[in-house]
Structures are given as structure tokens and as C-alpha cells.
PDB file of N, CA and C in Angstrom:
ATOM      1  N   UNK A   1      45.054 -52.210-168.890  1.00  0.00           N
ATOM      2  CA  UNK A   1      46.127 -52.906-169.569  1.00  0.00           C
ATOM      3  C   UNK A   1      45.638 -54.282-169.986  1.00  0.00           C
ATOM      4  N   UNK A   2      46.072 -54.559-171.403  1.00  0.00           N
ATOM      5  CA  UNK A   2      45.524 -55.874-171.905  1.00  0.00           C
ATOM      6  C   UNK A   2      46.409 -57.150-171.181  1.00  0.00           C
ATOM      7  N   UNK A   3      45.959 -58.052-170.906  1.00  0.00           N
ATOM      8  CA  UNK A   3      47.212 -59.084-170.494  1.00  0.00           C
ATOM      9  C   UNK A   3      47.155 -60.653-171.501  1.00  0.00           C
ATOM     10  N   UNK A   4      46.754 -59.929-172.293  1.00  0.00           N
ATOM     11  CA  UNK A   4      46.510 -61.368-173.039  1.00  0.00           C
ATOM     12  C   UNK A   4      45.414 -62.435-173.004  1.00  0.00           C
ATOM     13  N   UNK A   5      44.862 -62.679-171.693  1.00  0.00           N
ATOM     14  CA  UNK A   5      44.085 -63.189-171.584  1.00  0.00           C
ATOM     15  C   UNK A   5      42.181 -62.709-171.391  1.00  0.00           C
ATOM     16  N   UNK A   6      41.117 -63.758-171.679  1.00  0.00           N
ATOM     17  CA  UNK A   6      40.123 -63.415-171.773  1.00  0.00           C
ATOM     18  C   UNK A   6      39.125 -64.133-171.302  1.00  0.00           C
ATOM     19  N   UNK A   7      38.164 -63.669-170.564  1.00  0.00           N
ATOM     20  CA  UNK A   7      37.367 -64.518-169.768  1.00  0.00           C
ATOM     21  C   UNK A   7      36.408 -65.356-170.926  1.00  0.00           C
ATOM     22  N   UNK A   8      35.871 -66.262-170.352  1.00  0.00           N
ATOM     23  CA  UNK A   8      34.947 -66.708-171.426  1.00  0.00           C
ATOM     24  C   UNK A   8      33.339 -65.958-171.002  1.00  0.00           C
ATOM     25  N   UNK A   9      33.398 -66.107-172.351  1.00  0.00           N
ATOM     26  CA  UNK A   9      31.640 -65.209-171.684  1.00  0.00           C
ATOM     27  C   UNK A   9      30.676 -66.334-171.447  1.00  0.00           C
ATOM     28  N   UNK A  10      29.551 -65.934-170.578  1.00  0.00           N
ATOM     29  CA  UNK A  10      28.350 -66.729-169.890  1.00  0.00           C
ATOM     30  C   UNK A  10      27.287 -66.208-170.742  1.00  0.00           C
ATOM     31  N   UNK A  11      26.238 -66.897-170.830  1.00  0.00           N
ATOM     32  CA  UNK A  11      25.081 -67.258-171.384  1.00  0.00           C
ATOM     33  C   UNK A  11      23.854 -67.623-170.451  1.00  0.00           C
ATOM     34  N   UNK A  12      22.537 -66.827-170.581  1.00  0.00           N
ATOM     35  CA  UNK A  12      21.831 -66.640-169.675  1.00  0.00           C
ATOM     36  C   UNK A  12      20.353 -67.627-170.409  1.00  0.00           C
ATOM     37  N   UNK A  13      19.611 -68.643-170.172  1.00  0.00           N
ATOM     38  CA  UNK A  13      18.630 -69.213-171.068  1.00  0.00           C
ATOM     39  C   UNK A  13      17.316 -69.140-169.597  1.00  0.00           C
ATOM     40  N   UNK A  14      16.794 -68.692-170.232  1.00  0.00           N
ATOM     41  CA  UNK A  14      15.086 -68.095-169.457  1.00  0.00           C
ATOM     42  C   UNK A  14      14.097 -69.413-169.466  1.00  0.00           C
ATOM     43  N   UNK A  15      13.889 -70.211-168.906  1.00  0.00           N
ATOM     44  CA  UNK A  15      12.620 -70.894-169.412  1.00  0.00           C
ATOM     45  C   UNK A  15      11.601 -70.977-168.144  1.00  0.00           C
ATOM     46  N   UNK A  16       9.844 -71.014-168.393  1.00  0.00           N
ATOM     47  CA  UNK A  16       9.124 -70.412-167.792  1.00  0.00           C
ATOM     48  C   UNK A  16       7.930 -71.887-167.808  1.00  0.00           C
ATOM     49  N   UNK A  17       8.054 -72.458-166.757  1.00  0.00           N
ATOM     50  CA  UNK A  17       7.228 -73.499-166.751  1.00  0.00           C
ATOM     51  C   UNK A  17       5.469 -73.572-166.133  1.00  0.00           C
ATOM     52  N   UNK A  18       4.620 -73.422-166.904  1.00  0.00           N
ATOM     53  CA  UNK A  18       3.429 -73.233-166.243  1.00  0.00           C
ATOM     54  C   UNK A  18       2.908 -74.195-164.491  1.00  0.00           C
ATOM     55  N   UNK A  19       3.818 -75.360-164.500  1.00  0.00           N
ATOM     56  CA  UNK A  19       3.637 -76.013-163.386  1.00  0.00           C
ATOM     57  C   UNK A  19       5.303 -76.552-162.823  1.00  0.00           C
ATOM     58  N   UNK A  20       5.073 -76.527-161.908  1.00  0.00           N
ATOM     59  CA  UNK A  20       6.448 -77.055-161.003  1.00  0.00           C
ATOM     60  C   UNK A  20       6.914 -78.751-160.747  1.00  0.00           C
ATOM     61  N   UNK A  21       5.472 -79.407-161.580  1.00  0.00           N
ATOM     62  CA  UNK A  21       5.385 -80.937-161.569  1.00  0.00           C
ATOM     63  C   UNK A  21       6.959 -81.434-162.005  1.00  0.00           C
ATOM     64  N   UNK A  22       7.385 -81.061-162.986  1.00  0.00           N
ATOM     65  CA  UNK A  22       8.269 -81.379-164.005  1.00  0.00           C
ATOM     66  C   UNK A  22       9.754 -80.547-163.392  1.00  0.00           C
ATOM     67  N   UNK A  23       9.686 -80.037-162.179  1.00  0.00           N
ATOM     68  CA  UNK A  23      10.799 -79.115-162.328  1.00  0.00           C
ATOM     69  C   UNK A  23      12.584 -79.395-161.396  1.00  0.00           C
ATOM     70  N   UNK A  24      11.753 -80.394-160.776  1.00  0.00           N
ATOM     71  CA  UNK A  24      13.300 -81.246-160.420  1.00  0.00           C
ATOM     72  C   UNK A  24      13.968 -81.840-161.404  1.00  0.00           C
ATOM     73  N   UNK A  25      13.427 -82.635-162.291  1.00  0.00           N
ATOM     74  CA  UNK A  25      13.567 -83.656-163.046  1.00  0.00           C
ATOM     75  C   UNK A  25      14.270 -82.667-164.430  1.00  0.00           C
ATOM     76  N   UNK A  26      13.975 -81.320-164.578  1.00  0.00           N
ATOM     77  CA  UNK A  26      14.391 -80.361-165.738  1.00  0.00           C
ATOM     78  C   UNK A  26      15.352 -79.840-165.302  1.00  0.00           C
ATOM     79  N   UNK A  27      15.678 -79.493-163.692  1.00  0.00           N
ATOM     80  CA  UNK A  27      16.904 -79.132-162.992  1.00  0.00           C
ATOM     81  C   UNK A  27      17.895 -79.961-163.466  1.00  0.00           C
ATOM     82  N   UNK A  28      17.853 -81.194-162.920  1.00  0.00           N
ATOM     83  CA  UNK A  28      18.718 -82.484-162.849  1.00  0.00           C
ATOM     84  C   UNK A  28      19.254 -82.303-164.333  1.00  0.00           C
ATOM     85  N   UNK A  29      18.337 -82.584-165.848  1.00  0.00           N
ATOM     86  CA  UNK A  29      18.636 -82.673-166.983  1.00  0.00           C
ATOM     87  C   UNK A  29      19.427 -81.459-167.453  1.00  0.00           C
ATOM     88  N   UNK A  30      19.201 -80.033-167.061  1.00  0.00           N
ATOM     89  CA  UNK A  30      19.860 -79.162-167.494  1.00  0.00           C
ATOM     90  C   UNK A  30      21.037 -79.423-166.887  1.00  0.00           C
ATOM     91  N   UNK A  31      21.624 -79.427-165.636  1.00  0.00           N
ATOM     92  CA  UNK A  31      22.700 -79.783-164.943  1.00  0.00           C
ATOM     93  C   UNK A  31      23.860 -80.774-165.661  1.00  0.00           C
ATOM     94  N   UNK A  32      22.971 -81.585-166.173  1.00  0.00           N
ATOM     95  CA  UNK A  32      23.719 -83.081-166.930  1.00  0.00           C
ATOM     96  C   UNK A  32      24.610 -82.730-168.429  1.00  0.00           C
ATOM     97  N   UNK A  33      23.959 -81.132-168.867  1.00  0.00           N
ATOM     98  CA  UNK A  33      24.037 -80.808-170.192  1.00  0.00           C
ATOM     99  C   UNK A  33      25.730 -79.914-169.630  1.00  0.00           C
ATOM    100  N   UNK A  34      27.135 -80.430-170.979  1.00  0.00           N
ATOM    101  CA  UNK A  34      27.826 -79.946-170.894  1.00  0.00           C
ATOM    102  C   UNK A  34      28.220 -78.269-170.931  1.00  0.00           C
ATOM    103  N   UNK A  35      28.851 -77.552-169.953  1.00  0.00           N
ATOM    104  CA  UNK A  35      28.977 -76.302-170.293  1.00  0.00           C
ATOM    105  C   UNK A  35      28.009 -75.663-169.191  1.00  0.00           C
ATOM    106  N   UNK A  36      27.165 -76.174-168.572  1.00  0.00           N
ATOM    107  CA  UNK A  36      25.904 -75.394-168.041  1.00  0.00           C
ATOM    108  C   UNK A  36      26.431 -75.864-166.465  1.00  0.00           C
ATOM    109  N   UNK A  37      26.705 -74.052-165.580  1.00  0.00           N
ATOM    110  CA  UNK A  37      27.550 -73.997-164.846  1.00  0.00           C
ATOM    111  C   UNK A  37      26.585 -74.166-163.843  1.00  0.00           C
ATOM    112  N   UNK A  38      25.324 -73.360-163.978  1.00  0.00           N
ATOM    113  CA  UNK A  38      24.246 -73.504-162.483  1.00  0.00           C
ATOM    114  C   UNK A  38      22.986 -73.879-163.078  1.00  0.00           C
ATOM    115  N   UNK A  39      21.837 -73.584-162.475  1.00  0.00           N
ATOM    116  CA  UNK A  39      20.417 -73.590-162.518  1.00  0.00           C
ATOM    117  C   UNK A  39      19.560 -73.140-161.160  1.00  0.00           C
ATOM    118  N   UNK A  40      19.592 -72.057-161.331  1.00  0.00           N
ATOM    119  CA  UNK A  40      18.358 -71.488-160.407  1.00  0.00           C
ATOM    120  C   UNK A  40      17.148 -71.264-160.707  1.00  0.00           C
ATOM    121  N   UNK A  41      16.618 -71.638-159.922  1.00  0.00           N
ATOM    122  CA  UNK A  41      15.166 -71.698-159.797  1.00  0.00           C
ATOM    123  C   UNK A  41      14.202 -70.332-158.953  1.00  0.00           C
ATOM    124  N   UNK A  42      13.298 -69.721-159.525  1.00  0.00           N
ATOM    125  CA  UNK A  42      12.696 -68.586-159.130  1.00  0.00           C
ATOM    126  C   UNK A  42      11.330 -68.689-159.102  1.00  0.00           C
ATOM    127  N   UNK A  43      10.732 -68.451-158.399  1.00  0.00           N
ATOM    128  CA  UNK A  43       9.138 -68.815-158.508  1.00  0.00           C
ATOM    129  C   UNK A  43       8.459 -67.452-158.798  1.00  0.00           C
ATOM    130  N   UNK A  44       7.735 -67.467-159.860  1.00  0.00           N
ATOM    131  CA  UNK A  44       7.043 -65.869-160.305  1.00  0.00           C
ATOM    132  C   UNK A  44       5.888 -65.902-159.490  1.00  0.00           C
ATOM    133  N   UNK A  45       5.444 -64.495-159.019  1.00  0.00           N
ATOM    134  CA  UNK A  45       4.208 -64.000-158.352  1.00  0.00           C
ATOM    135  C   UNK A  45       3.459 -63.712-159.941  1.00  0.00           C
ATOM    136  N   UNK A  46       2.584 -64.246-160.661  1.00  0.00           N
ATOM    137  CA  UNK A  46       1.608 -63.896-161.772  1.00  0.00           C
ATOM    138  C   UNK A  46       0.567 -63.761-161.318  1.00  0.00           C
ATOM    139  N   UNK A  47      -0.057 -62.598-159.819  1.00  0.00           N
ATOM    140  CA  UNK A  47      -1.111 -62.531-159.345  1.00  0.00           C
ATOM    141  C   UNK A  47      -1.495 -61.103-160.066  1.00  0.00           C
ATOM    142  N   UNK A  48      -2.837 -61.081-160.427  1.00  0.00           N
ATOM    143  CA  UNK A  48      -3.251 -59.559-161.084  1.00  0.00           C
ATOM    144  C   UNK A  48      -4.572 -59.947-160.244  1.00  0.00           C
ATOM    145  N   UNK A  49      -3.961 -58.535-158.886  1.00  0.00           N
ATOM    146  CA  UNK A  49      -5.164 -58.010-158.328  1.00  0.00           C
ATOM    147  C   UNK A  49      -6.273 -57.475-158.450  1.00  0.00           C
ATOM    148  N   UNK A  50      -7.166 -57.446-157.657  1.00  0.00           N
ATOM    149  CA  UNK A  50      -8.456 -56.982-158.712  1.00  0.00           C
ATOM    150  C   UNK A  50      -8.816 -55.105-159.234  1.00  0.00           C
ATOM    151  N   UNK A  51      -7.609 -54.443-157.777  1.00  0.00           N
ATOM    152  CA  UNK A  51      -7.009 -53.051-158.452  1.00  0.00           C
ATOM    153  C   UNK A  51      -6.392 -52.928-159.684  1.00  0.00           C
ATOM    154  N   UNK A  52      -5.425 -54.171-159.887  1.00  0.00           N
ATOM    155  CA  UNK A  52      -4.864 -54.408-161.197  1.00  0.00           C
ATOM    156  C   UNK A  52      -5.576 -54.561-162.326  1.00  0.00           C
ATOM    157  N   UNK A  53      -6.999 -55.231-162.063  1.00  0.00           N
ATOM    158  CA  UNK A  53      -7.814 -55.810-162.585  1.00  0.00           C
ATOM    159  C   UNK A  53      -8.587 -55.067-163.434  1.00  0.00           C
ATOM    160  N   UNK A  54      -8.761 -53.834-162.485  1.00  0.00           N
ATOM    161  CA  UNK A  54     -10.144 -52.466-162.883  1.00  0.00           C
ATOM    162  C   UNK A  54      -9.006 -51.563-163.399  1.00  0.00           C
ATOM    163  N   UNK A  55      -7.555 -51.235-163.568  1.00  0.00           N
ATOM    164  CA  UNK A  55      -6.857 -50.819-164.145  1.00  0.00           C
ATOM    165  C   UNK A  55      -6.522 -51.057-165.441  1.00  0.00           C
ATOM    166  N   UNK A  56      -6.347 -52.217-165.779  1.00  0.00           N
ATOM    167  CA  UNK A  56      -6.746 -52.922-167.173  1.00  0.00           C
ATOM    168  C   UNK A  56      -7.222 -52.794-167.888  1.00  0.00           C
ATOM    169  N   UNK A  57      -9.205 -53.166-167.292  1.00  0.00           N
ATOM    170  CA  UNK A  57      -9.871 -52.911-168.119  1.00  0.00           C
ATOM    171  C   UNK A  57     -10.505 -51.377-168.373  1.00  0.00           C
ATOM    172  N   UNK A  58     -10.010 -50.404-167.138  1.00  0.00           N
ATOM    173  CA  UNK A  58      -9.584 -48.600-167.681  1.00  0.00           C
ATOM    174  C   UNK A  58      -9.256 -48.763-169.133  1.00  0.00           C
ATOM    175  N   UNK A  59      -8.007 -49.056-169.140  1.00  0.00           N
ATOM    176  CA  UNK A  59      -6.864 -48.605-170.155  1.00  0.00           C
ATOM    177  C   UNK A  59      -7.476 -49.246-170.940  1.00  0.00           C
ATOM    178  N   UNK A  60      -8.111 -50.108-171.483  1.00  0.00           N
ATOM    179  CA  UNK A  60      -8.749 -51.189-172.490  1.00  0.00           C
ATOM    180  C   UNK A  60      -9.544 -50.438-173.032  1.00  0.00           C
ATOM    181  N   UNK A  61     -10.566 -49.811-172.142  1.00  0.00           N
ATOM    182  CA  UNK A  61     -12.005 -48.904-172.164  1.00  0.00           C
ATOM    183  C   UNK A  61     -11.567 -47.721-173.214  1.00  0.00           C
ATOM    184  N   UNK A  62     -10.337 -47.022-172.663  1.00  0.00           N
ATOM    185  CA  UNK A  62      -9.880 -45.524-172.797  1.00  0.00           C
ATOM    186  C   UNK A  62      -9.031 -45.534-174.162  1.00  0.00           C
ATOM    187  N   UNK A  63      -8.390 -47.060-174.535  1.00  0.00           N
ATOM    188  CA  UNK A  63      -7.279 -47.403-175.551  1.00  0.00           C
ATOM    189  C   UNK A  63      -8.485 -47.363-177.062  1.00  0.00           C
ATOM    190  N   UNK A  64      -9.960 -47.895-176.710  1.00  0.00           N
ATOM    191  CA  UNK A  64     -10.992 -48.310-177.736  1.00  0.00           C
ATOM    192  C   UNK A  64     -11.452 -46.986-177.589  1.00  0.00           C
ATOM    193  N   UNK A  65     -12.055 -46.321-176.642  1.00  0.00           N
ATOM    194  CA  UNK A  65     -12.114 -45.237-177.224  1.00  0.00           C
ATOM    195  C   UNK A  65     -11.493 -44.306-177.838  1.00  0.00           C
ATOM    196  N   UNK A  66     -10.021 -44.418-178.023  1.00  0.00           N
ATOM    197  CA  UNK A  66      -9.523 -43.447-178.632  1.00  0.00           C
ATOM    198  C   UNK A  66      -8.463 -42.337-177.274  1.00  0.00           C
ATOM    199  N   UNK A  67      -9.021 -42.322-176.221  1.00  0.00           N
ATOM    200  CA  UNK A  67      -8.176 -41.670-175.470  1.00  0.00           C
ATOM    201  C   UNK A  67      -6.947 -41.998-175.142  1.00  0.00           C
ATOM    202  N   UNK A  68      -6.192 -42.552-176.400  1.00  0.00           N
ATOM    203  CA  UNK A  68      -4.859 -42.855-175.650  1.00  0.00           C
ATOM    204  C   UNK A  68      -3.707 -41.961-176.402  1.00  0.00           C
ATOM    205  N   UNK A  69      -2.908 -41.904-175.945  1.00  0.00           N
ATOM    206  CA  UNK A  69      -1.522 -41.224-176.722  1.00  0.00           C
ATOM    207  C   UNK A  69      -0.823 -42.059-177.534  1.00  0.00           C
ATOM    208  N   UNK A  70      -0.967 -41.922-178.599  1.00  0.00           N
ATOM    209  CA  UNK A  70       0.155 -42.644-179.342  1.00  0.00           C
ATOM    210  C   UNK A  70       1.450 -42.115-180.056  1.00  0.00           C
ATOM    211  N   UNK A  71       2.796 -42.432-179.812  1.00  0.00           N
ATOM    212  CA  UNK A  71       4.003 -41.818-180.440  1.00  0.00           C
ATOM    213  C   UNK A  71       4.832 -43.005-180.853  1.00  0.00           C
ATOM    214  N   UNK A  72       4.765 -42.292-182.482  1.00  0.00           N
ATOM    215  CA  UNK A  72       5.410 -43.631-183.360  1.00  0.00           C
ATOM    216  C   UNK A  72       6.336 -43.594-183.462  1.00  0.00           C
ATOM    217  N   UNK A  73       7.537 -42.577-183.208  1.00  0.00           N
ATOM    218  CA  UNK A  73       9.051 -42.614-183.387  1.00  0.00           C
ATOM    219  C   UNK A  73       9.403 -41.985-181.992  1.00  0.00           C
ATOM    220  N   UNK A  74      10.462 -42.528-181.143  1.00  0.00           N
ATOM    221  CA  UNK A  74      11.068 -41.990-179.913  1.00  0.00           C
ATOM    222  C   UNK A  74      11.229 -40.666-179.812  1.00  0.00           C
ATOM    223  N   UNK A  75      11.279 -39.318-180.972  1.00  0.00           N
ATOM    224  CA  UNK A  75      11.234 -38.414-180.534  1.00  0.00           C
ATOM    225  C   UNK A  75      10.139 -37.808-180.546  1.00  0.00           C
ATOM    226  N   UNK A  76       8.707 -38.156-180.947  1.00  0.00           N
ATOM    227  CA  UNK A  76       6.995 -38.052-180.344  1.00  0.00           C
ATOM    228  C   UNK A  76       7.481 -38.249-179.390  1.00  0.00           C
ATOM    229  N   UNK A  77       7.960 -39.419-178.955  1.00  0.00           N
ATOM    230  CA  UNK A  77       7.766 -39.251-177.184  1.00  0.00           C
ATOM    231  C   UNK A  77       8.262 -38.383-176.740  1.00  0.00           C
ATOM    232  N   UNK A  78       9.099 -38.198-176.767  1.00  0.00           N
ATOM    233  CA  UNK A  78       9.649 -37.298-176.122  1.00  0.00           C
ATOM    234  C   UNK A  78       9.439 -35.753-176.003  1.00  0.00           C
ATOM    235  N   UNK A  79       8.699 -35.471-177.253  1.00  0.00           N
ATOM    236  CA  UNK A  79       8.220 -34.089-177.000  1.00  0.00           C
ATOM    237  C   UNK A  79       6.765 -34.588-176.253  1.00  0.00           C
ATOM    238  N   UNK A  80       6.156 -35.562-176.370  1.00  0.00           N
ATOM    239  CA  UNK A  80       4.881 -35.960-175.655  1.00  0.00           C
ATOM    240  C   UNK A  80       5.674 -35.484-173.794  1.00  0.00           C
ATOM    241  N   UNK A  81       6.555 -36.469-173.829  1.00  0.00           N
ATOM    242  CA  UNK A  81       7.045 -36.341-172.307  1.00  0.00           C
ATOM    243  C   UNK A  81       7.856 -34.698-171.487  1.00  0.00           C
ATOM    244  N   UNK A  82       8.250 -33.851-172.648  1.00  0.00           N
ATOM    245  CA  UNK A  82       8.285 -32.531-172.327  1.00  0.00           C
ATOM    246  C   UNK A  82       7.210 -32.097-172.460  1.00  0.00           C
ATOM    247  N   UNK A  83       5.970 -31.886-173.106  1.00  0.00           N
ATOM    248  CA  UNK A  83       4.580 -31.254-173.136  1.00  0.00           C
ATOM    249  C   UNK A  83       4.041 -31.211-171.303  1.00  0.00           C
ATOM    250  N   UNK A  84       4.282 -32.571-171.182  1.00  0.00           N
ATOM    251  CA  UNK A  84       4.018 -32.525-169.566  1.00  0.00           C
ATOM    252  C   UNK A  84       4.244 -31.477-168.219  1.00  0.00           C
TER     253      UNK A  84
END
């Protein structure tokens, strides 16, 4: 049932700082900016193991040679992914 009323919608802004030097001081400023309800802070793991590493350069190896699958419209894939 409609009641007339409507929430306001929220807005999600991503930003990705290579160092943490700057990141109180970008907290504080976003905070200050009207409309902007929180700011959380998340620290990314950007570790590529060296399993990760020799996996990579597989697919790199296998992509130049030619061994890779390619499907240019979603239903290639998908008969690619029933062939299986």
C-alpha cells in the first residue's frame, strides 16, 4: 500500500587512496560536506601472491598463444558454458 510518502534515496561515492597519509584529514572534509551522512573507511588487501603470480603469467602465456576462449555476445557463452 502506497502511503504517500517516500524515502529519500542514498548515494554510495567509492574513493581509493594509494596511501593512508592523507586519510583523516579526507574523513574530516568529507564529513564537513552537506548531505554526507557517514564515511567509512576499509583497508584493501592488494596482495598478489606468488601462486597468484604464476597464475597470471599462465593465462598471459596461454591468452598470446591463442589458447583462450573467446565469446563475443552472452549467448557464445553460454553455449561455451553448456559445451562443458
Amino acid at each position: 500500500m502506497d502511503t504517500g510518502t517516500s524515502t529519500p534515496k542514498s548515494y554510495q561515492v567509492i574513493v581509493t587512496l594509494e596511501e593512508g597519509a592523507a586519510l583523516s584529514e579526507i574523513r574530516k572534509a568529507l564529513l564537513l560536506i552537506r548531505g554526507v551522512a557517514s564515511v567509512h573507511v576499509v583497508r584493501l588487501d592488494n596482495t598478489i601472491t606468488p601462486a597468484l603470480r604464476t597464475r597470471i603469467r599462465k593465462a598471459r602465456k596461454e591468452s598470446a598463444d591463442g589458447e583462450t576462449v573467446v565469446c563475443s555476445t552472452p549467448e557464445e557463452m553460454q553455449q561455451y558454458f553448456d559445451s562443458l
